[in-house]
Protein backbone atom coordinates (compact mmCIF):
# COMPACT_ATOMS: atom_id res chain seq x y z
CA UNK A 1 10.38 50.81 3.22
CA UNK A 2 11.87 52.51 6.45
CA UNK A 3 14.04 54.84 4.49
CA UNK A 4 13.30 57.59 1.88
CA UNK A 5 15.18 56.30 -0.76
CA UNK A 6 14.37 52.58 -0.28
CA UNK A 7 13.25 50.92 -2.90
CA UNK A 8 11.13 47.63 -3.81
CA UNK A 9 8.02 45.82 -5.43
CA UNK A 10 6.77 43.20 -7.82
CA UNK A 11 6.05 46.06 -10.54
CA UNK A 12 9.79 47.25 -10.05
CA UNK A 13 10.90 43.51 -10.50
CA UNK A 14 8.54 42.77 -13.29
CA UNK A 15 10.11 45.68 -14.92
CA UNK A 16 13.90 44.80 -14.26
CA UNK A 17 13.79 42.18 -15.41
CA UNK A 18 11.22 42.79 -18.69
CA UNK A 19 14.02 45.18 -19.52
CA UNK A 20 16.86 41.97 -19.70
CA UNK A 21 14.71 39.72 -21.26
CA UNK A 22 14.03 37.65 -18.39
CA UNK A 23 11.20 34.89 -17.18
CA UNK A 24 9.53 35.57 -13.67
CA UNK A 25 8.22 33.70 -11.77
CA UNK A 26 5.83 34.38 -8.97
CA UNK A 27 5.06 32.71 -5.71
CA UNK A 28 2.12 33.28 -3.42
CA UNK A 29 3.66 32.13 0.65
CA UNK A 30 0.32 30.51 2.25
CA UNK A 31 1.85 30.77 5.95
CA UNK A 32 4.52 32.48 7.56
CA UNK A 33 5.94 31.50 11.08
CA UNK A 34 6.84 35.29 12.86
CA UNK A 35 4.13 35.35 15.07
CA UNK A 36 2.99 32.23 15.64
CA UNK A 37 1.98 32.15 12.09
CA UNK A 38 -1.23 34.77 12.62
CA UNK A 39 -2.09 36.70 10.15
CA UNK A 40 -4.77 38.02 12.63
CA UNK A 41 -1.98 39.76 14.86
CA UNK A 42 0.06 41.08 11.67
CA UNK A 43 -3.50 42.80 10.13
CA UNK A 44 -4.25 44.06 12.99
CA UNK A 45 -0.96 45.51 13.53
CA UNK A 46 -1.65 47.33 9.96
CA UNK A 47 -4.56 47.92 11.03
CA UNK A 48 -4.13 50.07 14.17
CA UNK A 49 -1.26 51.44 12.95
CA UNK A 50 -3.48 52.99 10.21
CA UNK A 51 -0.94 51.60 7.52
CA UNK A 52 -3.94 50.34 5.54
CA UNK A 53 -7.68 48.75 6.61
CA UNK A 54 -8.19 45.08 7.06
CA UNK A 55 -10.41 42.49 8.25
CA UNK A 56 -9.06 42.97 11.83
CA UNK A 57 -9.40 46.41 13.55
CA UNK A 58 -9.12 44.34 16.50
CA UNK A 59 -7.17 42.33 18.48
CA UNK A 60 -8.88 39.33 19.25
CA UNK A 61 -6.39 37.17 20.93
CA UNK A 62 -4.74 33.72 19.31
CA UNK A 63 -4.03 31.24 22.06
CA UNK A 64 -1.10 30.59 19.96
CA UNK A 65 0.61 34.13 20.30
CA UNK A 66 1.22 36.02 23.36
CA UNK A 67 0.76 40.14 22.97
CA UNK A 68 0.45 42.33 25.61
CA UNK A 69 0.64 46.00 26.24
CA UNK A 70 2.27 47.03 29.44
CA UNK A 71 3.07 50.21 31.37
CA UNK A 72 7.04 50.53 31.73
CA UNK A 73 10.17 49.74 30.31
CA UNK A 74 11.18 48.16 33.41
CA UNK A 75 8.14 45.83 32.99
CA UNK A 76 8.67 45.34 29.09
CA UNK A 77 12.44 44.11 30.17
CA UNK A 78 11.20 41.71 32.77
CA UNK A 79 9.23 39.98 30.52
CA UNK A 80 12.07 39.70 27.80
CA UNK A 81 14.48 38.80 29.91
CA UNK A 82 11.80 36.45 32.01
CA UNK A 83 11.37 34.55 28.91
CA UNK A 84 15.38 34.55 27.74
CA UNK A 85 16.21 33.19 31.30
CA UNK A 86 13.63 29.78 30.07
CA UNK A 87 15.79 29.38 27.41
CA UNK A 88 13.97 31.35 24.49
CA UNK A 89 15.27 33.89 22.18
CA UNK A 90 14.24 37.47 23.04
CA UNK A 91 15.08 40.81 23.13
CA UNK A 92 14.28 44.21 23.18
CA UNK A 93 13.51 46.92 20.21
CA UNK A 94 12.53 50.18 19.95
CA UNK A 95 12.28 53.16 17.43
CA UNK A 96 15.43 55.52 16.65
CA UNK A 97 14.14 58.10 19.54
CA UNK A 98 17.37 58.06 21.21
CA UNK A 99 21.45 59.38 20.67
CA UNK A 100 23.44 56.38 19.42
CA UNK A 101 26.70 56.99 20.81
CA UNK A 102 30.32 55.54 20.25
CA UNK A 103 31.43 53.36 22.89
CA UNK A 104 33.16 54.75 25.69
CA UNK A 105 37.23 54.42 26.28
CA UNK A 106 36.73 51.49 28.17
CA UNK A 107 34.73 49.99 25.89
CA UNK A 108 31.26 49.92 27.58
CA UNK A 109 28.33 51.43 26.11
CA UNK A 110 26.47 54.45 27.22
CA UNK A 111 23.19 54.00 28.34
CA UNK A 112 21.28 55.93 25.47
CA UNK A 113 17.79 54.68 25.68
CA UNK A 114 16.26 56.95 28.97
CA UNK A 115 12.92 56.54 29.73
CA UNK A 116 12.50 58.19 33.18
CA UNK A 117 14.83 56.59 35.48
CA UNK A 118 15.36 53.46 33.39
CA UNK A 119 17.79 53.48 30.95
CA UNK A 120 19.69 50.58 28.34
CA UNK A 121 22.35 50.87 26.12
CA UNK A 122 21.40 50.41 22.32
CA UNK A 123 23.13 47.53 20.83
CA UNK A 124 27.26 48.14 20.01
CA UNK A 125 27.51 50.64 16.30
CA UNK A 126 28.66 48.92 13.35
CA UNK A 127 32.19 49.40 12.92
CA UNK A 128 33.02 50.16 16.87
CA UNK A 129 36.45 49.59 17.94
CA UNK A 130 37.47 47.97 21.30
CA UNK A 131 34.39 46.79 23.30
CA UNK A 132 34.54 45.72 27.13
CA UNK A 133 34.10 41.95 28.02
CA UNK A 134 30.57 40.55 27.48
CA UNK A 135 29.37 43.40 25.32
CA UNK A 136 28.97 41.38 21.69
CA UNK A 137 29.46 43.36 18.24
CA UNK A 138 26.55 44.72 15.85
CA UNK A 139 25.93 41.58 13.92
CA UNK A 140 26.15 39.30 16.90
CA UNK A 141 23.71 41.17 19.20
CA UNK A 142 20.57 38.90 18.07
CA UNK A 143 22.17 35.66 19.19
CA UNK A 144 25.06 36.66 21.59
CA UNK A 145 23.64 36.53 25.01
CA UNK A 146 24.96 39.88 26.14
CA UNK A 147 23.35 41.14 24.01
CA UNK A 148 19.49 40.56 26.13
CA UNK A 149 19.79 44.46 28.06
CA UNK A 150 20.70 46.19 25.18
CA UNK A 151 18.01 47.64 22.90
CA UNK A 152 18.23 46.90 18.95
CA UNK A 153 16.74 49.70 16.42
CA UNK A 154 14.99 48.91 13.20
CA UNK A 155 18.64 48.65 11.09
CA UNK A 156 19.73 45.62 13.99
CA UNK A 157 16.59 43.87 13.92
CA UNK A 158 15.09 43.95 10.65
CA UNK A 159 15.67 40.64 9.06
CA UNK A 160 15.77 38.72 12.19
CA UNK A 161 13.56 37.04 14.47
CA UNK A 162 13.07 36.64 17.65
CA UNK A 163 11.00 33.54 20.09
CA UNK A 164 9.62 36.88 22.33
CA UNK A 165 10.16 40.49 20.85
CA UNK A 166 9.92 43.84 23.71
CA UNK A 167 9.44 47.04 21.66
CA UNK A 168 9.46 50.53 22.82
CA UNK A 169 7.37 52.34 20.78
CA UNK A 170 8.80 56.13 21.69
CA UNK A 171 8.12 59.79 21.17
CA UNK A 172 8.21 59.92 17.07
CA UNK A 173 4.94 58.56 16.36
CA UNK A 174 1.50 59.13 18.52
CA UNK A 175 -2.10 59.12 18.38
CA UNK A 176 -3.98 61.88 19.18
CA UNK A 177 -7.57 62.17 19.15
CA UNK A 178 -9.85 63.51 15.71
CA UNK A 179 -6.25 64.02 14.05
CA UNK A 180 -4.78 59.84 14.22
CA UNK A 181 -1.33 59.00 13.54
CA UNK A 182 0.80 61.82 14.10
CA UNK A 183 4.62 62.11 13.12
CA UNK A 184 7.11 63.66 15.38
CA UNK A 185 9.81 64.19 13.45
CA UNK A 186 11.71 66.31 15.89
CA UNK A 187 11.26 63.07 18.50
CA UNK A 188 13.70 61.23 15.74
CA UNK A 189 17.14 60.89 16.02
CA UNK A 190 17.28 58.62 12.41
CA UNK A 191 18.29 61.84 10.01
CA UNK A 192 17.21 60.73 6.42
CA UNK A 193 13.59 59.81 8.06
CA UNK A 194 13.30 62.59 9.64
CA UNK A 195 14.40 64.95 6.58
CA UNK A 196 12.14 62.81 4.46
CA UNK A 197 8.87 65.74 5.44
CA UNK A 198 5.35 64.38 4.77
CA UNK A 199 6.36 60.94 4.26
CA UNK A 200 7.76 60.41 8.15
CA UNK A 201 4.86 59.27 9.80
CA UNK A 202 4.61 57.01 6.96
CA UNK A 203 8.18 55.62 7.39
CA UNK A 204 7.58 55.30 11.00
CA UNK A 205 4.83 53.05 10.55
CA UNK A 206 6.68 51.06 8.62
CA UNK A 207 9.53 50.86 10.93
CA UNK A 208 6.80 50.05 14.20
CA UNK A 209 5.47 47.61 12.00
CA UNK A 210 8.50 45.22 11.62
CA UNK A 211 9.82 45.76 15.00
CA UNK A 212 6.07 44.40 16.11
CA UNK A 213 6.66 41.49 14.00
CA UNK A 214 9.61 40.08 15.38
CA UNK A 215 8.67 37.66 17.38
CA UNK A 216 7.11 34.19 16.75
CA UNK A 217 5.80 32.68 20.19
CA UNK A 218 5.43 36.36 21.49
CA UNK A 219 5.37 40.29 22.13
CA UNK A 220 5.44 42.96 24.43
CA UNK A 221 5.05 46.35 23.86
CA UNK A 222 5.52 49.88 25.90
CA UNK A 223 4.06 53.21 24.43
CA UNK A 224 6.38 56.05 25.79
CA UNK A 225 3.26 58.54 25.27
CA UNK A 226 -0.08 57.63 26.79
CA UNK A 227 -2.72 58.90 24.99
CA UNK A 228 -0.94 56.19 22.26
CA UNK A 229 -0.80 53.19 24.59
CA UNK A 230 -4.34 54.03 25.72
CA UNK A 231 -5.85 54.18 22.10
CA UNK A 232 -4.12 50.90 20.80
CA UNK A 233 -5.57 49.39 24.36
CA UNK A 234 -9.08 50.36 23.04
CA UNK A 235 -8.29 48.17 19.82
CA UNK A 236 -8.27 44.97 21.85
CA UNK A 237 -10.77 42.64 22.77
CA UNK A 238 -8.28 40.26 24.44
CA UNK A 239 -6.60 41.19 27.47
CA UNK A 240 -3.15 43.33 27.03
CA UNK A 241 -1.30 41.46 29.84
């Protein structure tokens, strides 16, 4: 759940449908293919994120998946769009830290995400009228290929996937020493998260957790704050680039 008033889970099924009289049926999935298939990289992204313990506080490595921490958005993008221009599918995330504006006259979009003196678009809104040339709508950003510099949130990605996945993980979530994760809820420019009061940091886990799961052969990832990027550095044992 990445929203307050999402809902879902087997009991909530199981109950559904108890209520109509109906048979379910329940399937275990043995493997998965986001990431390579390793569910070492997707624990230990629950893991660090302090979503819930398990069997891999660290990041080992898995010659089958490429992760990497780096130390720009300028560097994050070369690598996405390094591994787009070989013919792979990639592109860049981050969390809702930024305005989402309307398009401008013209049709362009205004570059929204600002980190220092780089800066990206996010991907067109849903519903936007007249774009320019090249710039492809909301539900075509994943697989149109102008859509490679703009940046996707968690309500463009989730659901898809991705050969190599960049995510910027900004200002709304950080880990500070003796306290943990952290939520910055005035760092959020997603409204119902960050009305939803004790449960944000929560949320925002959630969110950082499927945006770092995007990708099967690969992913990047830049910490705007870096106390953050320096504690999830300490939970490797392979090296971050």
């Amino acid at each position: 759940m990445v929203r307050p008033r999402e809902v879902g889970s087997s009991d909530l099924i199981r109950e559904a449908c108890a209520e109509r009289g109906r048979e379910v049926f329940e399937y275990h999935l043995a493997a998965q293919f986001r990431c390579a298939g390793s569910e070492g990289f997707i624990a230990w992204v629950t893991d660090v994120l302090g979503i819930e313990p398990t069997a891999h506080p660290f990041w080992e490595g898995d010659p089958g998946f490429d992760f990497r921490i780096v130390d720009s958005p300028g560097e994050l993008e070369q690598a996405v769009v390094g591994r787009a221009s070989e013919g792979e599918s990639a592109r860049l995330v981050a969390g809702y830290c930024w305005e989402w504006s309307d398009p401008r006259g013209d049709g362009t979009l205004a570059p929204d995400v600002v980190i220092g003196d780089w800066a990206r678009p996010w991907n067109a809104k849903s519903g936007a009228g007249r774009l320019a040339p090249g710039v492809p709508r909301e539900h075509l950003w994943a697989t149109d290929p102008g859509g490679i510099h703009q940046v996707g949130c968690i309500y463009t990605a989730q659901g898809f996937e991705f050969d190599y996945v960049g995510v910027i993980v900004g200002p709304d979530l950080v880990h500070r020493a003796g306290q943990g994760w952290v939520g910055v809820p005035e760092a959020s420019h997603d409204r119902p998260v960050r009305m939803a009061g004790e449960r944000f940091a929560d949320l925002a886990k959630n969110a950082y957790r499927v945006l770092l799961t995007r990708g099967i052969k690969g992913c990047a990832v830049y910490f705007t704050d870096p106390e953050t990027r320096a504690y999830c550095r300490s939970r490797m044992r392979a090296p971050s680039a």
